[in-house]
N, C-alpha and C. Protein backbone atom coordinates (compact mmCIF):
# COMPACT_ATOMS: atom_id res chain seq x y z
N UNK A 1 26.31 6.92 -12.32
CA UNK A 1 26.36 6.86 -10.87
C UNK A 1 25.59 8.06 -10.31
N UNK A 2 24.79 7.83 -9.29
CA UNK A 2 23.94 9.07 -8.56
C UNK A 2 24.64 9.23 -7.39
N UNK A 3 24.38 11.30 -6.64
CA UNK A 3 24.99 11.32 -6.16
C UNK A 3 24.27 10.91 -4.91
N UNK A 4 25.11 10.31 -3.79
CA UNK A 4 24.32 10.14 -2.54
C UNK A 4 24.17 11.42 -1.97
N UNK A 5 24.60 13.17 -2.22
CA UNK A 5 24.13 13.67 -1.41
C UNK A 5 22.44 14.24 -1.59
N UNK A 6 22.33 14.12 -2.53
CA UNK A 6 21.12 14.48 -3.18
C UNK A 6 19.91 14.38 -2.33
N UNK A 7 18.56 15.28 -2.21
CA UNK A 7 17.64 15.14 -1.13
C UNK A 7 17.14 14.29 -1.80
N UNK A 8 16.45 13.43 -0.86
CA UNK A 8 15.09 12.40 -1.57
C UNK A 8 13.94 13.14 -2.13
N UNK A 9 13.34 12.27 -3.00
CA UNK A 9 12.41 13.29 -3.88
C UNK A 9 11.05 12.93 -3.10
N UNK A 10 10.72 12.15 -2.05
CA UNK A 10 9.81 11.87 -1.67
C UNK A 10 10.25 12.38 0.00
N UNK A 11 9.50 13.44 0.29
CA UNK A 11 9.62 14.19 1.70
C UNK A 11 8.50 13.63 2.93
N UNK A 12 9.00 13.63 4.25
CA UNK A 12 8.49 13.52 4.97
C UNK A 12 6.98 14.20 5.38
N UNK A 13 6.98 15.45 4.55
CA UNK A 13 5.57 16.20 4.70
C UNK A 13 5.05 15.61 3.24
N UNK A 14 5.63 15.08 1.91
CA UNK A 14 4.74 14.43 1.60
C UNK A 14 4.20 13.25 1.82
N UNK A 15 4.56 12.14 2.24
CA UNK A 15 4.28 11.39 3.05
C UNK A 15 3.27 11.48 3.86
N UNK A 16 3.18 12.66 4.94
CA UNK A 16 2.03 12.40 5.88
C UNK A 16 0.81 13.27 5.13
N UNK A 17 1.01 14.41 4.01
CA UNK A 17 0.26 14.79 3.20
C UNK A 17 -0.55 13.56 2.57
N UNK A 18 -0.22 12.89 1.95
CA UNK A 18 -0.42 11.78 0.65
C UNK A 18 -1.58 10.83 1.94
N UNK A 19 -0.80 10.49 3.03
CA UNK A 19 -1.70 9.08 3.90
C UNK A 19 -2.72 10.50 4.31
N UNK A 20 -2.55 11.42 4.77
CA UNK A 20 -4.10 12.21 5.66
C UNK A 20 -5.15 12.42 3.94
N UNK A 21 -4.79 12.47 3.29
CA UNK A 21 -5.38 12.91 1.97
C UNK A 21 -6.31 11.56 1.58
N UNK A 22 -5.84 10.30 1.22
CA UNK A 22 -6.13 9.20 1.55
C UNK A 22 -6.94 8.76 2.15
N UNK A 23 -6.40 8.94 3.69
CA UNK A 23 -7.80 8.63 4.75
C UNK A 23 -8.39 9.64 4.51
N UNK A 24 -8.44 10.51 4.70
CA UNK A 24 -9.59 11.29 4.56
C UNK A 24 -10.80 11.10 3.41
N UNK A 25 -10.66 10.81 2.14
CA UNK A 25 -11.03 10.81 1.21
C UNK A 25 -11.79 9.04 1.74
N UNK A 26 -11.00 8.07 2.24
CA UNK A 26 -11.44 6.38 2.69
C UNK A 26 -12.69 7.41 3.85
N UNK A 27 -12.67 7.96 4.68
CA UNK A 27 -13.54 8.29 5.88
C UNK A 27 -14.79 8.84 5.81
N UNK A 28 -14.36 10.06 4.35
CA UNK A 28 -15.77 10.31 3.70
C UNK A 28 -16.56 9.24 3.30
N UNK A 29 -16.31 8.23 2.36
CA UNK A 29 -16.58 7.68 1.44
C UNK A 29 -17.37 6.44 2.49
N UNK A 30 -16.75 6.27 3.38
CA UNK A 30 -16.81 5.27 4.36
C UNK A 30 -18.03 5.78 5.51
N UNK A 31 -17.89 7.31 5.73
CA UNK A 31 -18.58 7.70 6.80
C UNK A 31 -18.16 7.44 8.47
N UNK A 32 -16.84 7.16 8.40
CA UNK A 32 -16.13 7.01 9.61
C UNK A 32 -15.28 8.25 10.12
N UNK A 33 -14.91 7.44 11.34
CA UNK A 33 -13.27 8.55 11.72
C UNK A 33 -12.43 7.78 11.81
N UNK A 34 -11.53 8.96 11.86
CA UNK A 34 -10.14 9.34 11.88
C UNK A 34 -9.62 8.06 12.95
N UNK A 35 -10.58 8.22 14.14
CA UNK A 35 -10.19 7.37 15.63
C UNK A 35 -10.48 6.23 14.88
N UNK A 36 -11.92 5.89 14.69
CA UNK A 36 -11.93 4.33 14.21
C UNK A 36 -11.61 3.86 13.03
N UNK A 37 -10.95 4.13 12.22
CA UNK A 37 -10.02 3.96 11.25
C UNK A 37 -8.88 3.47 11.92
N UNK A 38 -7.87 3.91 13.05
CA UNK A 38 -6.67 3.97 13.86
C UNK A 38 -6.74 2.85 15.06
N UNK A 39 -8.10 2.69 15.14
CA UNK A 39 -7.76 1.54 16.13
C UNK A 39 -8.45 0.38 15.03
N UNK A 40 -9.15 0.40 13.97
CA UNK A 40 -8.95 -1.08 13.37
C UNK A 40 -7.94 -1.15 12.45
N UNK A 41 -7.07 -0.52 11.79
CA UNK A 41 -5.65 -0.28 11.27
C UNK A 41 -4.76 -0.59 12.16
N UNK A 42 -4.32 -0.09 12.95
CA UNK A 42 -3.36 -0.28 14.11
C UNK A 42 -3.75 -0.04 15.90
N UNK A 43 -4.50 -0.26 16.17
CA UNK A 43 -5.29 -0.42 17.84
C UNK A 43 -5.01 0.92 18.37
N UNK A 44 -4.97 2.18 17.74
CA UNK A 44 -4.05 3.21 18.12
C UNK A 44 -5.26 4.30 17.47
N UNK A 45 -6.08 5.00 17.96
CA UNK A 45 -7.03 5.68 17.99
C UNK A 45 -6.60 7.25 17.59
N UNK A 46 -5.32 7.96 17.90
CA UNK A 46 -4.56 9.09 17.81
C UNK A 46 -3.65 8.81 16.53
N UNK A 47 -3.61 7.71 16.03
CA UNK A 47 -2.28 7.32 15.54
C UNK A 47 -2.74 8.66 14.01
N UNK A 48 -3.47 9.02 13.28
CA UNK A 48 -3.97 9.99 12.21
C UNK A 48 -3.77 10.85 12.56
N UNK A 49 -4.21 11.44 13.78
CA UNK A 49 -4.14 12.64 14.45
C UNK A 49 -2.44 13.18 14.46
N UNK A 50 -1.80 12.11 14.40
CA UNK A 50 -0.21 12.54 14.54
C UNK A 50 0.58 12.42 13.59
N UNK A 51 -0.16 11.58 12.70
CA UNK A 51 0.25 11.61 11.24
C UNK A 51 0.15 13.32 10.81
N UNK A 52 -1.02 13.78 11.15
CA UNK A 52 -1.36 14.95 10.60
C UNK A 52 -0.78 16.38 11.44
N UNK A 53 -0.01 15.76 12.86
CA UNK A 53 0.76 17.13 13.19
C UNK A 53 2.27 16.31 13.02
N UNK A 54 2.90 17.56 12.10
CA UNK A 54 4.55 17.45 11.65
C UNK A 54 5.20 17.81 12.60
N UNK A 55 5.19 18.04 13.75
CA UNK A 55 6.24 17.90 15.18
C UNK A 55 5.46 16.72 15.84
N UNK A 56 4.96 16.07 15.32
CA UNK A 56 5.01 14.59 15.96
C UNK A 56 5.09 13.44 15.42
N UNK A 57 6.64 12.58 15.35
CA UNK A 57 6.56 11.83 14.75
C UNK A 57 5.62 10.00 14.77
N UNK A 58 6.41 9.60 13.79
CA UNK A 58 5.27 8.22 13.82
C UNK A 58 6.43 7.01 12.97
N UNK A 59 6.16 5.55 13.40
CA UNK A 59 6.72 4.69 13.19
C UNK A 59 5.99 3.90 12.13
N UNK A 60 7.42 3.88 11.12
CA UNK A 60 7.28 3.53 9.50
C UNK A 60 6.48 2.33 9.30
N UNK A 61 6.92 0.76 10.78
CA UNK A 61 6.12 0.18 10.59
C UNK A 61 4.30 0.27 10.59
N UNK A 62 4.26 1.19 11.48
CA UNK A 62 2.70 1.56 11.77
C UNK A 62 2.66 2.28 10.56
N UNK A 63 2.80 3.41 9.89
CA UNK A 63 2.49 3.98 8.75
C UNK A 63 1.99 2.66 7.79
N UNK A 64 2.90 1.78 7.70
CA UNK A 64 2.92 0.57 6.38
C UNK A 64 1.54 -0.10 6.87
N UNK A 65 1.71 -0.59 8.08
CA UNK A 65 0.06 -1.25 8.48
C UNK A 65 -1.32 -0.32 8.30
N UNK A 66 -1.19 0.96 8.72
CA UNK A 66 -2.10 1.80 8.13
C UNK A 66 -2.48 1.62 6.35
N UNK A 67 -1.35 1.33 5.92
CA UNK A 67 -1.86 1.72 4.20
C UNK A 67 -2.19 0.25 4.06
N UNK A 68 -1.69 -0.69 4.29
CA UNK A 68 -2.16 -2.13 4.34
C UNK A 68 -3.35 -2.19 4.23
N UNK A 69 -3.91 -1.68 5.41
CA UNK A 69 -5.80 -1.53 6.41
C UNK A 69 -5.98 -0.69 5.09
N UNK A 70 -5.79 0.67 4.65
CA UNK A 70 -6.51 1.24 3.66
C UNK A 70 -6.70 0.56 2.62
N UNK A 71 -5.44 -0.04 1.96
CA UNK A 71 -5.90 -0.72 0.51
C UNK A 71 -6.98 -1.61 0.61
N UNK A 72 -7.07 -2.66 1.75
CA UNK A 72 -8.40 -3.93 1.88
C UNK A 72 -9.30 -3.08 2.51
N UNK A 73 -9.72 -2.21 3.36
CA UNK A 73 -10.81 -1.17 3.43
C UNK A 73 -11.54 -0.72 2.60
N UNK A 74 -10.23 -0.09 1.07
CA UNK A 74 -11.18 0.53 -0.11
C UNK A 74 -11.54 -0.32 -0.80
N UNK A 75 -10.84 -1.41 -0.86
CA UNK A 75 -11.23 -2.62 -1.95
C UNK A 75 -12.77 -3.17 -1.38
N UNK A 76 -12.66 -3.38 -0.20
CA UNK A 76 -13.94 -3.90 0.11
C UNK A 76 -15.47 -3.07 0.16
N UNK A 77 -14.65 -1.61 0.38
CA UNK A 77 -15.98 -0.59 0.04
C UNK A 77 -16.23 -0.51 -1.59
N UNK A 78 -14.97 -0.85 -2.16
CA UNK A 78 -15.52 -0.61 -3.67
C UNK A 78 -16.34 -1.76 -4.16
N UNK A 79 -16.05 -2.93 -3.25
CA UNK A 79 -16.79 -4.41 -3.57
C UNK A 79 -18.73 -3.79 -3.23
N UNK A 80 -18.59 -3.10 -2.24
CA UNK A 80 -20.22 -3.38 -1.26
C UNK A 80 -20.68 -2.55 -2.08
N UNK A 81 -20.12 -1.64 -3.10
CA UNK A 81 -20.71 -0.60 -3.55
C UNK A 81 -20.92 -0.86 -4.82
N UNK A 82 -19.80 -2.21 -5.34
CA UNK A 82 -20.54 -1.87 -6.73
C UNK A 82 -21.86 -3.44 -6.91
N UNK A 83 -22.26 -3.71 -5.61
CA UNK A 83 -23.33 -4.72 -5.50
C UNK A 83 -24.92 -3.96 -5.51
C-alpha cells in the first residue's frame, strides 16, 4: 500500500520546464514562435508565454491540446524532412 501523503514525483515546475523545453526545441527546428505555435495549438497566442512564468497559471486541458499540436507538428516536420 502507498502512502497518500507522499509529494508527487512529477512537479508543477517540471511540467512547465519539460513543455517550454519541447517547444522550444519544435520552434527552432521549425523556425517559428512561441505566439504562432499558441494560436495554431490552442487560438491563444500568450498561452507559452505563461506556461513559462510560474506565478501564472494555465489549464490542464489547454496544456494536453498543446502537446497534442506538438506531437503531429514534430511528426510532420520529421515527415518533410526526411523527403
Amino acid at each position: 500500500m502507498t502512502d497518500m501523503t507522499q509529494r508527487a514525483e512529477i512537479t508543477e515546475f517540471d511540467i512547465r520546464q519539460s513543455l517550454i523545453a519541447r517547444a522550444t526545441a519544435y520552434a527552432n527546428k521549425a523556425k517559428t514562435s512561441f505566439s504562432a505555435m499558441g494560436i495554431a495549438a490552442v487560438g491563444d497566442s500568450k498561452f507559452l508565454s505563461r506556461v513559462q512564468n510560474p506565478g501564472i497559471g494555465f489549464n490542464i486541458k489547454t496544456y494536453q491540446k498543446m502537446v497534442e499540436w506538438l506531437d503531429d507538428a514534430e511528426r510532420k516536420l520529421q515527415q518533410e524532412n526526411a523527403v
